[in-house]
C-alpha atoms as a PDB file:
ATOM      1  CA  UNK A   1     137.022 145.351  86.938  1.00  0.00           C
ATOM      2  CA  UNK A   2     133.712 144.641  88.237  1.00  0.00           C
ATOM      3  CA  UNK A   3     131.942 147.102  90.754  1.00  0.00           C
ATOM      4  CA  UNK A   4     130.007 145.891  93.830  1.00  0.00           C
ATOM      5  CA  UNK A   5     126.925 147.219  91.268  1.00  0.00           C
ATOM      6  CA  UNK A   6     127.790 144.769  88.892  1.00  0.00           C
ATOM      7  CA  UNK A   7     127.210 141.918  91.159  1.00  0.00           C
ATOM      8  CA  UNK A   8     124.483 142.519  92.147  1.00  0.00           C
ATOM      9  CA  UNK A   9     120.681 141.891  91.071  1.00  0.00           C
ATOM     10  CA  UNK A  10     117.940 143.783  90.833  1.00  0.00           C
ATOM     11  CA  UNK A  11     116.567 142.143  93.321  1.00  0.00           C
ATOM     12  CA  UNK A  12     119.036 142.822  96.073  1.00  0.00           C
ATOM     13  CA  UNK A  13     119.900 139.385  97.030  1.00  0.00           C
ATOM     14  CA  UNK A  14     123.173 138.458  98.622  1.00  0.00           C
ATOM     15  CA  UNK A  15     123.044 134.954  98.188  1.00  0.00           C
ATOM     16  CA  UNK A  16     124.315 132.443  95.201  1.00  0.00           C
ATOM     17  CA  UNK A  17     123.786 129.669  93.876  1.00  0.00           C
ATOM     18  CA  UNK A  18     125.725 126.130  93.242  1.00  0.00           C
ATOM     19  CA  UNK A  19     127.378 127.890  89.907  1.00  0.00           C
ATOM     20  CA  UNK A  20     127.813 131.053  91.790  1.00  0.00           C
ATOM     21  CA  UNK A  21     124.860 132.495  90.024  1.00  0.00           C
ATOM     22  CA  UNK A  22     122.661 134.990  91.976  1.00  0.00           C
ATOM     23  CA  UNK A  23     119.631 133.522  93.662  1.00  0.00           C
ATOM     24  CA  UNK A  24     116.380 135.507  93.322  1.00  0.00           C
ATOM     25  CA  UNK A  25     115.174 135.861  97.425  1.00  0.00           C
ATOM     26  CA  UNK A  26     111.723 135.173  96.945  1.00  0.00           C
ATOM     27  CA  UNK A  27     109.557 132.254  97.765  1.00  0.00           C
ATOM     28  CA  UNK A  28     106.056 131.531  96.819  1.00  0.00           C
ATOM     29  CA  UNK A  29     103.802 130.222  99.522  1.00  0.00           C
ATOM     30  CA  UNK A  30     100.362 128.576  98.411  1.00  0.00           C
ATOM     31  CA  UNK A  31      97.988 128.568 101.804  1.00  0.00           C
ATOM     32  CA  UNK A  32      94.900 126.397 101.317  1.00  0.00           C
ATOM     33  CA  UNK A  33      91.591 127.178 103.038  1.00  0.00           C
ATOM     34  CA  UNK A  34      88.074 125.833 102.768  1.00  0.00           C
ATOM     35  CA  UNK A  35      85.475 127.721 100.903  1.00  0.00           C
ATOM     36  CA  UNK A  36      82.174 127.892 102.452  1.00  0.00           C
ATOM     37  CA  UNK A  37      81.171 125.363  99.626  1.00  0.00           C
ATOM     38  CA  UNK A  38      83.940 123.128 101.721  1.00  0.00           C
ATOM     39  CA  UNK A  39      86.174 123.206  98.224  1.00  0.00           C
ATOM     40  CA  UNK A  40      89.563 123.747  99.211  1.00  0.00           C
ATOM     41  CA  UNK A  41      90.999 127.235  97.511  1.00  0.00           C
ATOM     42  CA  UNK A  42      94.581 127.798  97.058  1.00  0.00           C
ATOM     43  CA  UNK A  43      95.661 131.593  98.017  1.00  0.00           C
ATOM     44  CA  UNK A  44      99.378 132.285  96.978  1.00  0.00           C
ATOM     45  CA  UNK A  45     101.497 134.860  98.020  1.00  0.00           C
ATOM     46  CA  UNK A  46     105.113 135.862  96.835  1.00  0.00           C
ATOM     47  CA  UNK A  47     106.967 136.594  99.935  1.00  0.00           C
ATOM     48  CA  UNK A  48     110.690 138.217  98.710  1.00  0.00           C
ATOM     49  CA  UNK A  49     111.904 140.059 102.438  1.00  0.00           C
ATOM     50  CA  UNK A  50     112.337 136.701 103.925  1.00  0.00           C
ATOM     51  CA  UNK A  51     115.823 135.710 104.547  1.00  0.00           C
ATOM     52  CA  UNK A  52     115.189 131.929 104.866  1.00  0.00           C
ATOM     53  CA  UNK A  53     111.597 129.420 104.635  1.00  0.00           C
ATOM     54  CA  UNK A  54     110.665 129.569 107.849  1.00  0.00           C
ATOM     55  CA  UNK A  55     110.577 133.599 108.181  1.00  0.00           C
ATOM     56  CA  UNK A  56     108.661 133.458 104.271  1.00  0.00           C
ATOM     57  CA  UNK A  57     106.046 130.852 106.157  1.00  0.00           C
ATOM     58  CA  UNK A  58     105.149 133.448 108.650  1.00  0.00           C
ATOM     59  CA  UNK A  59     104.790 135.779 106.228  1.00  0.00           C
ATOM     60  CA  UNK A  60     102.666 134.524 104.312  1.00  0.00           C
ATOM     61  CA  UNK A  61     100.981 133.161 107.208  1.00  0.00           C
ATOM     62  CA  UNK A  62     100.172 136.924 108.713  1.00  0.00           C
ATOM     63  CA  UNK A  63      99.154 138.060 105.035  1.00  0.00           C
ATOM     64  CA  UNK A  64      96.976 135.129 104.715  1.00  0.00           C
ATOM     65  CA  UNK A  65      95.349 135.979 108.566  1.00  0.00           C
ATOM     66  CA  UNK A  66      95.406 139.420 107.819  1.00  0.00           C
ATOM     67  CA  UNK A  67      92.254 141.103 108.321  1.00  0.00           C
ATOM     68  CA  UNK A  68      91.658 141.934 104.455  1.00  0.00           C
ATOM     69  CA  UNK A  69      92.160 138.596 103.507  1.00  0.00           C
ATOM     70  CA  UNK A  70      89.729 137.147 106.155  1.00  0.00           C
ATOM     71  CA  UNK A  71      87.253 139.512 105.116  1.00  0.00           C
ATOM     72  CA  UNK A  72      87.500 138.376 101.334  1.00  0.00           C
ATOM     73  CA  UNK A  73      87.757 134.301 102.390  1.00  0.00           C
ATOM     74  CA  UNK A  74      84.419 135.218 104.082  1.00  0.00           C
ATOM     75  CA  UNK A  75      86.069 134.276 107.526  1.00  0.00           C
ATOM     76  CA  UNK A  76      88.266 131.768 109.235  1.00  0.00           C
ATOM     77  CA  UNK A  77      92.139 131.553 109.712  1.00  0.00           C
ATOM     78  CA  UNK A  78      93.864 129.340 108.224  1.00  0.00           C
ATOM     79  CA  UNK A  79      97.401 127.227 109.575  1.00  0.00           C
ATOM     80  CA  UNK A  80     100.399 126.395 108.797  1.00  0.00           C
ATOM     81  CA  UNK A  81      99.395 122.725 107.229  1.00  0.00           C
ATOM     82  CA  UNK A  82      99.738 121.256 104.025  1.00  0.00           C
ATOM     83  CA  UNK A  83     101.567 124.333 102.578  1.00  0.00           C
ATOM     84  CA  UNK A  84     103.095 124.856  99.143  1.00  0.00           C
ATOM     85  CA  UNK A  85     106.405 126.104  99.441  1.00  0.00           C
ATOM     86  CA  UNK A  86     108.943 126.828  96.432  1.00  0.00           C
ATOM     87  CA  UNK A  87     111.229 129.128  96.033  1.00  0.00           C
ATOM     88  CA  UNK A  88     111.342 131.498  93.475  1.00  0.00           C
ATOM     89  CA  UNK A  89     115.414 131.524  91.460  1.00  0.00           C
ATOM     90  CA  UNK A  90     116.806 133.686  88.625  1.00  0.00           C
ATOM     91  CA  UNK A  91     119.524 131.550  86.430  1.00  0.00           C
ATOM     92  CA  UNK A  92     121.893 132.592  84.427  1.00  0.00           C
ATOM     93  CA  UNK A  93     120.325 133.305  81.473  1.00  0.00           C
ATOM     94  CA  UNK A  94     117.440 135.495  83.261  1.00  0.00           C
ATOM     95  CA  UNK A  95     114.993 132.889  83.770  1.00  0.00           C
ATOM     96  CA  UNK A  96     112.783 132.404  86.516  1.00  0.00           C
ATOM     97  CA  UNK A  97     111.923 128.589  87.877  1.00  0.00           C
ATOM     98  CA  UNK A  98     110.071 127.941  91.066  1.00  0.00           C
ATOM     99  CA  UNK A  99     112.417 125.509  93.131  1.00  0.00           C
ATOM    100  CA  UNK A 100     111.210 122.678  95.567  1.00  0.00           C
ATOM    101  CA  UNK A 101     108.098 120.226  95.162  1.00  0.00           C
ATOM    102  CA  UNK A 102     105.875 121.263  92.742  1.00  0.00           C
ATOM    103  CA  UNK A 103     103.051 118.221  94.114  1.00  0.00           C
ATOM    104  CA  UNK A 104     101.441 119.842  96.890  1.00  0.00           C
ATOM    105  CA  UNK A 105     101.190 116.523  98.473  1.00  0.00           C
ATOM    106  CA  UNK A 106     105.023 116.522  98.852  1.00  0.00           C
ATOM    107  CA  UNK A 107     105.112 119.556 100.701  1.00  0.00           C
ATOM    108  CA  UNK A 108     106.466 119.297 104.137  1.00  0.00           C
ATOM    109  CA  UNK A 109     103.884 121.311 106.904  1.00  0.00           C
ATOM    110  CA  UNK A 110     104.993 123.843 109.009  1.00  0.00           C
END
């Protein structure tokens, strides 16, 4: 008989997936900024205490604004446009895949 221990992951989701699989609760956020060389740079953050996308945008969004990470973009706050969003699952088997648009361009804004 399995325990309530042996359903769960290590990563303390609660949530499955279409094969009743357990769904890793992380999401990877990519927030783009300009460089001072006007080059856009890509910061990415893993965001896994975020129940849904929205709450993992705001996240990401107050780590990205946060005053360490202005310091070391040299200034500037950056928005919630043109955002990479995917979410992070665990299959089966173990393996990790990054779920949702992987073209940037296809990313909705928030």
């Amino acid at each position: 008989m399995l325990t309530a221990m042996d359903r769960s992951s290590p990563w303390d989701t609660t949530e499955t997936g279409a094969h009743g699989c357990a769904q890793l609760g992380k999401w990877l956020i990519g927030v783009p900024f300009r460089s001072t060389s006007s080059h856009v740079v890509w910061m990415y953050y893993v965001v896994g205490e975020a129940g849904d996308v929205s709450r993992a945008v705001r996240v990401a969004l107050a780590r990205a604004n946060s005053a360490r990470e202005t310091r070391a973009r040299g200034g500037g706050s950056v928005t919630a446009q043109d955002l990479e969003i995917r979410r992070i699952t665990l299959d089966a088997l173990g393996q990790t895949r990054l779920d949702g648009p992987g073209d940037r361009s296809a990313a909705p804004s928030w």
